[in-house]
N, C-alpha and C. Protein backbone atom coordinates (compact mmCIF):
# COMPACT_ATOMS: atom_id res chain seq x y z
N UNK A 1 0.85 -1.17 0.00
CA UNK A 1 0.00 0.00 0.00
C UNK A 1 0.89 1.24 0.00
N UNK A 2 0.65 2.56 -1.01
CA UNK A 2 1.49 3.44 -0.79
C UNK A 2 1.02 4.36 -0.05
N UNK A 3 1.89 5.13 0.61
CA UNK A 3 2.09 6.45 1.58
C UNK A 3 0.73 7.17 1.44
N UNK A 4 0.27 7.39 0.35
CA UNK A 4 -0.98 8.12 -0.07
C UNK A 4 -1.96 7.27 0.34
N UNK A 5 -1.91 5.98 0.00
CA UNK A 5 -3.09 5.10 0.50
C UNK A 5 -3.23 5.11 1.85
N UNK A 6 -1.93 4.60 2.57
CA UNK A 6 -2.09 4.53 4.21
C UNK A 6 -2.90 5.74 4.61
N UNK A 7 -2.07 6.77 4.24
CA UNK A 7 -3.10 8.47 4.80
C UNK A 7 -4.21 8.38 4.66
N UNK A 8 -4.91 8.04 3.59
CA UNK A 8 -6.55 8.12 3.41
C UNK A 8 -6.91 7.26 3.90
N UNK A 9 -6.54 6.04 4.27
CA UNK A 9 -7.34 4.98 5.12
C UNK A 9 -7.09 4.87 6.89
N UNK A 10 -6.08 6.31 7.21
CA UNK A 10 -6.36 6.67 8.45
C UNK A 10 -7.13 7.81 9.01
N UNK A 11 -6.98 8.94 7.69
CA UNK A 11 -8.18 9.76 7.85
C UNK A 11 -9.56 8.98 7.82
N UNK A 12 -9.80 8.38 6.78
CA UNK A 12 -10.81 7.76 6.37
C UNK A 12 -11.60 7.04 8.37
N UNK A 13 -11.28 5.95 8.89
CA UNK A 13 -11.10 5.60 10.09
C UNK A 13 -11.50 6.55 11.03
N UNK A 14 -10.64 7.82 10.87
CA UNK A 14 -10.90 8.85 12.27
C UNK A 14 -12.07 9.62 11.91
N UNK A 15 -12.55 9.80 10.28
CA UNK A 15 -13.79 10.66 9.51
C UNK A 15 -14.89 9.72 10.51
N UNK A 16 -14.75 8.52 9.96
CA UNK A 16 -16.09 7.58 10.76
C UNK A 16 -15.97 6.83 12.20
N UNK A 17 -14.93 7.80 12.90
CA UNK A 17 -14.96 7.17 13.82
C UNK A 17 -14.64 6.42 14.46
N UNK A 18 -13.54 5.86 13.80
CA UNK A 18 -13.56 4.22 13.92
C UNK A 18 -12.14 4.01 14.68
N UNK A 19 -12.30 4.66 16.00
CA UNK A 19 -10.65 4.33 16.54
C UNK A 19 -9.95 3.37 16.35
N UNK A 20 -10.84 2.36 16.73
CA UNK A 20 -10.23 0.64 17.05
C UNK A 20 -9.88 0.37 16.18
N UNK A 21 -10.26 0.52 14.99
CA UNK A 21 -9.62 -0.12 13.76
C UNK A 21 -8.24 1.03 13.14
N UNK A 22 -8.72 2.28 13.59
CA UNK A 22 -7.42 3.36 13.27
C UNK A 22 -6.20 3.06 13.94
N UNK A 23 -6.36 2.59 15.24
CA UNK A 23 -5.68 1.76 16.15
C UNK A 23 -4.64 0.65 15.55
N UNK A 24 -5.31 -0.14 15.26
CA UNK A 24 -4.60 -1.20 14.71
C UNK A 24 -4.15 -1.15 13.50
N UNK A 25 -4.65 -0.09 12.51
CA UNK A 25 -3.53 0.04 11.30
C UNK A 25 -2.43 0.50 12.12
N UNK A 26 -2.49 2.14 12.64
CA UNK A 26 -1.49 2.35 12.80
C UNK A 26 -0.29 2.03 14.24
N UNK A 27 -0.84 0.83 14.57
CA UNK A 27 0.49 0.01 15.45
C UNK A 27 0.94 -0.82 14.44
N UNK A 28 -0.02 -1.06 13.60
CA UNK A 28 1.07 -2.10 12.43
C UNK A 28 2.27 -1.22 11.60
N UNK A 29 0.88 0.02 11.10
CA UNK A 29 2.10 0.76 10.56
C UNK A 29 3.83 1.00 11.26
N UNK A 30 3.50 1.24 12.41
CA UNK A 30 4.44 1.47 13.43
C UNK A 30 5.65 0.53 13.15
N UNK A 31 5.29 -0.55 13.10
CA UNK A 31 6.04 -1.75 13.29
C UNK A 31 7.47 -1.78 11.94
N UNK A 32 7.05 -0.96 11.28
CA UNK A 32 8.20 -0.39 9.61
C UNK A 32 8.64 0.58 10.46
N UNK A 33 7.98 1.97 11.05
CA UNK A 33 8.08 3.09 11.09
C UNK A 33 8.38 3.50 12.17
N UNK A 34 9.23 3.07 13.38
CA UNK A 34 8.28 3.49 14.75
C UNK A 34 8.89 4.70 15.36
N UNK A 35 9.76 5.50 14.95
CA UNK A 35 10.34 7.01 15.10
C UNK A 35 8.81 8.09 14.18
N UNK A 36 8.25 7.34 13.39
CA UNK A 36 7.21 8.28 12.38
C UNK A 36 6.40 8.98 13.16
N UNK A 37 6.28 10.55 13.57
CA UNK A 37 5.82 11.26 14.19
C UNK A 37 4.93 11.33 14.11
N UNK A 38 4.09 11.77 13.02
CA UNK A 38 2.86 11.74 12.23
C UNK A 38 1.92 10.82 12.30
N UNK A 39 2.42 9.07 12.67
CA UNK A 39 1.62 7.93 12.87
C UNK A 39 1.86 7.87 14.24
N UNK A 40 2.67 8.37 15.36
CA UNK A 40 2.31 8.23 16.84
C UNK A 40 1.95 9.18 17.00
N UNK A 41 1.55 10.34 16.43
CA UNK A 41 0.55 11.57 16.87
C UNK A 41 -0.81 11.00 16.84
N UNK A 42 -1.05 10.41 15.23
CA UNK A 42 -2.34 9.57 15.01
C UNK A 42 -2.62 8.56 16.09
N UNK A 43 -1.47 7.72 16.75
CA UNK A 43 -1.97 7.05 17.65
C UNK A 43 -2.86 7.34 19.12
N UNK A 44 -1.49 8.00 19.53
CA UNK A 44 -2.31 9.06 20.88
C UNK A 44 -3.41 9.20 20.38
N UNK A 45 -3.94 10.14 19.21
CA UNK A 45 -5.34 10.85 19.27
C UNK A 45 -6.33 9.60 19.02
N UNK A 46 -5.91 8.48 18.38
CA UNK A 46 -6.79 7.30 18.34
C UNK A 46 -7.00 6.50 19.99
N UNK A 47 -6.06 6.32 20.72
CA UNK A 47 -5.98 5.96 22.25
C UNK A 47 -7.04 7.30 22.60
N UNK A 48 -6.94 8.57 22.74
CA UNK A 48 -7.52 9.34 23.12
C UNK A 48 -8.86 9.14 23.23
N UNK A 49 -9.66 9.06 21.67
CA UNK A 49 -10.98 8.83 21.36
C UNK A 49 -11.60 7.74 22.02
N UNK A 50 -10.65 6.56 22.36
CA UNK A 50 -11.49 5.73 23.13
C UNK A 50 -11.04 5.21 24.12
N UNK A 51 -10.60 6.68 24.96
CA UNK A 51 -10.81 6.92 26.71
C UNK A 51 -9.68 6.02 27.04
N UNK A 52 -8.50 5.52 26.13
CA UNK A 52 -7.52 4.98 26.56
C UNK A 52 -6.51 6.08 27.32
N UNK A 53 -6.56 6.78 28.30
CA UNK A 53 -6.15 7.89 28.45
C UNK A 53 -4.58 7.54 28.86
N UNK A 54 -4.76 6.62 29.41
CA UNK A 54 -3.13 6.41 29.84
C UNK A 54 -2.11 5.86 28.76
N UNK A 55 -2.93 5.57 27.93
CA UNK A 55 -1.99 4.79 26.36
C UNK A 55 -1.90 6.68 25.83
N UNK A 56 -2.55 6.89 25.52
CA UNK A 56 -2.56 8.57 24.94
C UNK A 56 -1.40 9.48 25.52
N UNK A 57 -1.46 8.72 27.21
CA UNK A 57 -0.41 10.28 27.37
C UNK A 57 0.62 9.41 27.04
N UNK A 58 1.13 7.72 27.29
CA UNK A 58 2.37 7.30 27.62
C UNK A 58 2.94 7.67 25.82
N UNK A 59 2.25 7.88 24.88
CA UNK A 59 2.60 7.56 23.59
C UNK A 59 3.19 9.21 23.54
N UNK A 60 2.22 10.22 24.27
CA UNK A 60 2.77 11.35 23.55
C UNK A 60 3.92 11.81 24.34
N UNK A 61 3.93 10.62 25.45
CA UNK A 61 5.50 11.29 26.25
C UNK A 61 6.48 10.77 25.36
N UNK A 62 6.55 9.44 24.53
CA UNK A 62 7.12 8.73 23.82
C UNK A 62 7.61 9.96 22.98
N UNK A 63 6.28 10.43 22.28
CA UNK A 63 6.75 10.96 20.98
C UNK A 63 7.07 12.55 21.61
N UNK A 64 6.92 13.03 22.18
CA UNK A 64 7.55 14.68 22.62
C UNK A 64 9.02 14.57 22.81
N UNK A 65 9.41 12.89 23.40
CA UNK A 65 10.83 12.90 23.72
C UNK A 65 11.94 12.61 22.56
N UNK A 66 11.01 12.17 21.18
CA UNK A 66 11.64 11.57 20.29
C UNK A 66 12.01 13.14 19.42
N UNK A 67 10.79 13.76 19.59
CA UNK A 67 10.36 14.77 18.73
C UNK A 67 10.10 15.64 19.59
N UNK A 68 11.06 16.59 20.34
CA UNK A 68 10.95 17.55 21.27
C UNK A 68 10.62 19.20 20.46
N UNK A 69 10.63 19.45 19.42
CA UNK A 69 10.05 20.48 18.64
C UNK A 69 8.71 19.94 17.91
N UNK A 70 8.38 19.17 18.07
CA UNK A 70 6.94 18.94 17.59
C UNK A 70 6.11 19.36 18.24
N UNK A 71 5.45 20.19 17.66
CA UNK A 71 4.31 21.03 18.12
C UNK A 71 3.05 20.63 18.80
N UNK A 72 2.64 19.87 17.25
CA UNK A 72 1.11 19.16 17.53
C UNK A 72 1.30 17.92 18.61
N UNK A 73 2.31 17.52 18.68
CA UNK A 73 2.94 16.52 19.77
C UNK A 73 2.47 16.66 21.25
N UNK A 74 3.51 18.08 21.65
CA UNK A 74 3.22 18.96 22.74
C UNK A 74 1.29 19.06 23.00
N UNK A 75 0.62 19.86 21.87
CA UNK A 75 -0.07 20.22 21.97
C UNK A 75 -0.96 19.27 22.19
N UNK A 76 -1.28 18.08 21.67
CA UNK A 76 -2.02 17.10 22.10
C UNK A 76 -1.91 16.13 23.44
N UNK A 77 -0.48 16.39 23.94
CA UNK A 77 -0.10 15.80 24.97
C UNK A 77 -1.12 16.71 26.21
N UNK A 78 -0.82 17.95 26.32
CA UNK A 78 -1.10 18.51 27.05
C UNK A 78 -2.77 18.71 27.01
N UNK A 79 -3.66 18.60 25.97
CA UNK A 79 -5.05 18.48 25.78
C UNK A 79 -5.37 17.10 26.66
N UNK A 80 -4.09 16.20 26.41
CA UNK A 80 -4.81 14.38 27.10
C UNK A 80 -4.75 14.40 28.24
N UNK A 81 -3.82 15.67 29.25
CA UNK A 81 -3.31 15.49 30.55
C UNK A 81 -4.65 16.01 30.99
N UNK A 82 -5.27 17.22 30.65
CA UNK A 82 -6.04 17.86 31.26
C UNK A 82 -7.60 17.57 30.34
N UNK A 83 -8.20 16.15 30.17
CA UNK A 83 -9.58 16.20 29.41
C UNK A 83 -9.63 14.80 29.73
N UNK A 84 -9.24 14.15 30.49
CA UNK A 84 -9.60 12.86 31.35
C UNK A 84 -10.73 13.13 32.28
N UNK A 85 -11.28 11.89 32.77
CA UNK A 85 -12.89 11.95 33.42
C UNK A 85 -12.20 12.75 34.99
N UNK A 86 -11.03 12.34 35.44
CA UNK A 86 -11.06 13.32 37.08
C UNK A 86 -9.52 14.11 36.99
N UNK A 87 -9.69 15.51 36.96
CA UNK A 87 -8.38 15.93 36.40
C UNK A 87 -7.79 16.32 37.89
N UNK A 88 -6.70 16.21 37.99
CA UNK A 88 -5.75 16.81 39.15
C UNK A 88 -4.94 18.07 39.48
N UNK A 89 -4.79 18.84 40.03
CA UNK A 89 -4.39 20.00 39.90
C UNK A 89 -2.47 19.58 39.36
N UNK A 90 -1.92 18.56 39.81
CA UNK A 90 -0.59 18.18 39.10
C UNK A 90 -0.77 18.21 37.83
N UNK A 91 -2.20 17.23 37.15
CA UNK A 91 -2.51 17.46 35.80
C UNK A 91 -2.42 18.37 35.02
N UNK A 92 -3.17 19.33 35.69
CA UNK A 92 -3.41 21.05 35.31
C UNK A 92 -1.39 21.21 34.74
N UNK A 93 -0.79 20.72 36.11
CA UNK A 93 0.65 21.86 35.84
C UNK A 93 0.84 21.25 34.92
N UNK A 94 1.13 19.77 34.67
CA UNK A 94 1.93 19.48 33.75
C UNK A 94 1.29 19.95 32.81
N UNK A 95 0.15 19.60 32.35
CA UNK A 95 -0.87 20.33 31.41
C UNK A 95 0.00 21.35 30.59
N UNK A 96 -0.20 22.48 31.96
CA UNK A 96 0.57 24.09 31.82
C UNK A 96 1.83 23.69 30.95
N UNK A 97 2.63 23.18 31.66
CA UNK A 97 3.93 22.86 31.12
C UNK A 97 4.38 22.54 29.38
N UNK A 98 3.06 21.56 29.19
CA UNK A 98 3.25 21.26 27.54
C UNK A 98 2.78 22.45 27.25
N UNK A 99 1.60 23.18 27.33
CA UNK A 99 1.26 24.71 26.14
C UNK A 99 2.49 25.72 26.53
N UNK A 100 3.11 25.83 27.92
CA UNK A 100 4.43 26.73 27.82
C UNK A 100 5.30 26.29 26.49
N UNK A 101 5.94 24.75 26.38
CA UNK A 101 6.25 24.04 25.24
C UNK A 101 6.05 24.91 23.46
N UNK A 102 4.61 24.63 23.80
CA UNK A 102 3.77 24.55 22.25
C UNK A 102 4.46 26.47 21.91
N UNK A 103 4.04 27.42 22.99
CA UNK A 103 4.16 28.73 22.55
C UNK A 103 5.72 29.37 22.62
N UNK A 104 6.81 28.45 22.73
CA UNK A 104 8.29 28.24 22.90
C UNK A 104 8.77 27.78 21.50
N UNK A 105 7.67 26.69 20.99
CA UNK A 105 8.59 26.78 20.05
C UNK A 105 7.85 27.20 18.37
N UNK A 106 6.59 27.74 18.53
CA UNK A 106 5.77 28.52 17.90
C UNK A 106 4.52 29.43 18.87
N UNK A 107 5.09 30.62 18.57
CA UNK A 107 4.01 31.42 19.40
C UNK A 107 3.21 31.73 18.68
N UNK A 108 3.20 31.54 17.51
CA UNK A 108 1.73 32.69 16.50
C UNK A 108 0.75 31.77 16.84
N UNK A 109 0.50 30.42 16.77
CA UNK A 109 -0.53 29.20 16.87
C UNK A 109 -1.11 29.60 17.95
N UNK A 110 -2.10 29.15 17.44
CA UNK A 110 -3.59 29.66 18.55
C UNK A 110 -3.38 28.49 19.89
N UNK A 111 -3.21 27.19 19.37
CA UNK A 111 -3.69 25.49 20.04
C UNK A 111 -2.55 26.33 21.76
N UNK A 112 -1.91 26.70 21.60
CA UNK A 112 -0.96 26.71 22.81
C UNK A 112 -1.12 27.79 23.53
N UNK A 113 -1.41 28.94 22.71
CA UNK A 113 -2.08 30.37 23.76
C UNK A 113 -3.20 29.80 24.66
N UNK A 114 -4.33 29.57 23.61
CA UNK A 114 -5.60 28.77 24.19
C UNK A 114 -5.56 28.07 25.34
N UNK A 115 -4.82 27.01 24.85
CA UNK A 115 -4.51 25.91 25.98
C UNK A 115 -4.74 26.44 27.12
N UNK A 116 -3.06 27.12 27.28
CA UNK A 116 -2.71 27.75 28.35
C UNK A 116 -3.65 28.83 29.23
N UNK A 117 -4.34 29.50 28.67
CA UNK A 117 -5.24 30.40 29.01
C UNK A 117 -6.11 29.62 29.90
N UNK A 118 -6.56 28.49 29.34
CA UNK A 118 -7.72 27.53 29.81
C UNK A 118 -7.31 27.03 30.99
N UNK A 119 -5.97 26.76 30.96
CA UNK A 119 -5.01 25.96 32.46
C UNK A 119 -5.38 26.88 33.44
N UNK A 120 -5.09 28.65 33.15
CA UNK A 120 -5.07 29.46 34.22
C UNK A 120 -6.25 29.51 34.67
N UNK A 121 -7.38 29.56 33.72
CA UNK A 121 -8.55 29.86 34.19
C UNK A 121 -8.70 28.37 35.42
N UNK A 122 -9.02 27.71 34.60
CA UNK A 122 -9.21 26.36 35.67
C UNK A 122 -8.46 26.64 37.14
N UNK A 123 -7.14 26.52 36.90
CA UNK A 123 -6.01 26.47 38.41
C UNK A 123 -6.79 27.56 39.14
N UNK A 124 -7.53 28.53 38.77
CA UNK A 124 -7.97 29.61 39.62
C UNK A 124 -9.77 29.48 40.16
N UNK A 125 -9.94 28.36 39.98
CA UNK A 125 -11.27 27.95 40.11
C UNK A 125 -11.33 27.17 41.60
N UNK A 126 -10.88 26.72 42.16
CA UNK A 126 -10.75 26.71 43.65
C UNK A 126 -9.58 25.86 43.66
N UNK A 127 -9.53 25.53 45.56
CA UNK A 127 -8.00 24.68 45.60
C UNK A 127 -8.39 22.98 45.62
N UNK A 128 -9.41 22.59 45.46
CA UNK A 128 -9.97 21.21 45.25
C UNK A 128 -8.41 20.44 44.69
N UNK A 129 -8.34 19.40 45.06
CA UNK A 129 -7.35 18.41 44.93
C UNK A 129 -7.76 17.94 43.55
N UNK A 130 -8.91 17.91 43.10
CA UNK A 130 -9.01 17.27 41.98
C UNK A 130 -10.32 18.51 41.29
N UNK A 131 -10.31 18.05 39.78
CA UNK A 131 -11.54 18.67 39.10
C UNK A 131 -12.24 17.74 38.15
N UNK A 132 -13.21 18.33 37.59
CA UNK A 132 -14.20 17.67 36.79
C UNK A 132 -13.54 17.48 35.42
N UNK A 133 -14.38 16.56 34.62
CA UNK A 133 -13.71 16.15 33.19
C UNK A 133 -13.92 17.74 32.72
N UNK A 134 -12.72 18.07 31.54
CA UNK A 134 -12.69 19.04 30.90
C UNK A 134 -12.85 18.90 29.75
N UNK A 135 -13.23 17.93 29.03
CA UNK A 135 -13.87 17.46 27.73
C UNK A 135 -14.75 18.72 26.86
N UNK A 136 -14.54 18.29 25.75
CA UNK A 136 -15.26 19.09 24.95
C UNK A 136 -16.72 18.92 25.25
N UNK A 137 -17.76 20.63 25.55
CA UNK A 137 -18.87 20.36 26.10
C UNK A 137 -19.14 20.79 27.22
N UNK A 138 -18.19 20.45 27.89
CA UNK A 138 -18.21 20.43 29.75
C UNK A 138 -18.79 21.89 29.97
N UNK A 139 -19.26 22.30 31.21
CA UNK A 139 -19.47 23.50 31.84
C UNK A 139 -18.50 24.36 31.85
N UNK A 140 -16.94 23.29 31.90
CA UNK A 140 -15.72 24.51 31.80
C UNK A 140 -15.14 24.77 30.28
N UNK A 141 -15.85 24.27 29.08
CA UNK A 141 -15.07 24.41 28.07
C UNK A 141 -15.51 26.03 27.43
């Protein structure tokens, strides 16, 4: 299958939804490729979609460390720390920590101002040990 094909049949997958199976192309893909940024970004966000939250972050610590100027890397790492069902105020920092990242090594991008903005607001919402899911939707989005 060529390069062009794989792409459309992982967009294709994430268009309908279809983690589990986006999943398992791309750990196979992996298995040729496994430095390929682009297919462990796709992974995380496929772990992501179906609440694999701890496969999501361990992949994007994987890939931030492989790929420490990767942006969308950072930036999705730090969306998985803080949009789990019970978030932690440690969450929050590290959270903080990847959009400091994202606007370090591109500041014009919106994904890392945002972010970050969202961290402060939250951290300033009381001293509760823990908070509510921050999911797209939520009362705090």
């Amino acid at each position: 299958m060529a390069n062009d094909e794989k792409l459309e049949t992982i967009k294709k997958f994430f268009e309908e939804k279809n983690y589990d199976s986006a999943e398992a192309f791309l750990v196979k893909l992996l298995k040729d490729k496994e430095n390929d940024k682009q297919l462990l970004n796709a992974l995380s966000l496929a772990y992501f979609h179906q609440k694999k939250f701890k496969k999501s972050i361990k992949t994007s610590e994987v890939l931030v460390k492989m790929h420490p100027e990767f942006y969308e890397g950072w930036s999705n790492y730090a969306h998985f720390l803080c949009n789990q069902e019970t978030i932690s105020i440690e969450l929050l920092e590290s959270s903080k920590e990847c959009y400091l990242k994202c606007i370090e090594i591109d500041n014009i991008r919106t994904e890392g101002l945002l972010g970050l903005l969202k961290i402060l607001i939250l951290s300033n919402k009381g001293s509760s040990k823990t908070l509510p899911n921050l999911a797209y939707g939520s009362e705090y989005e």
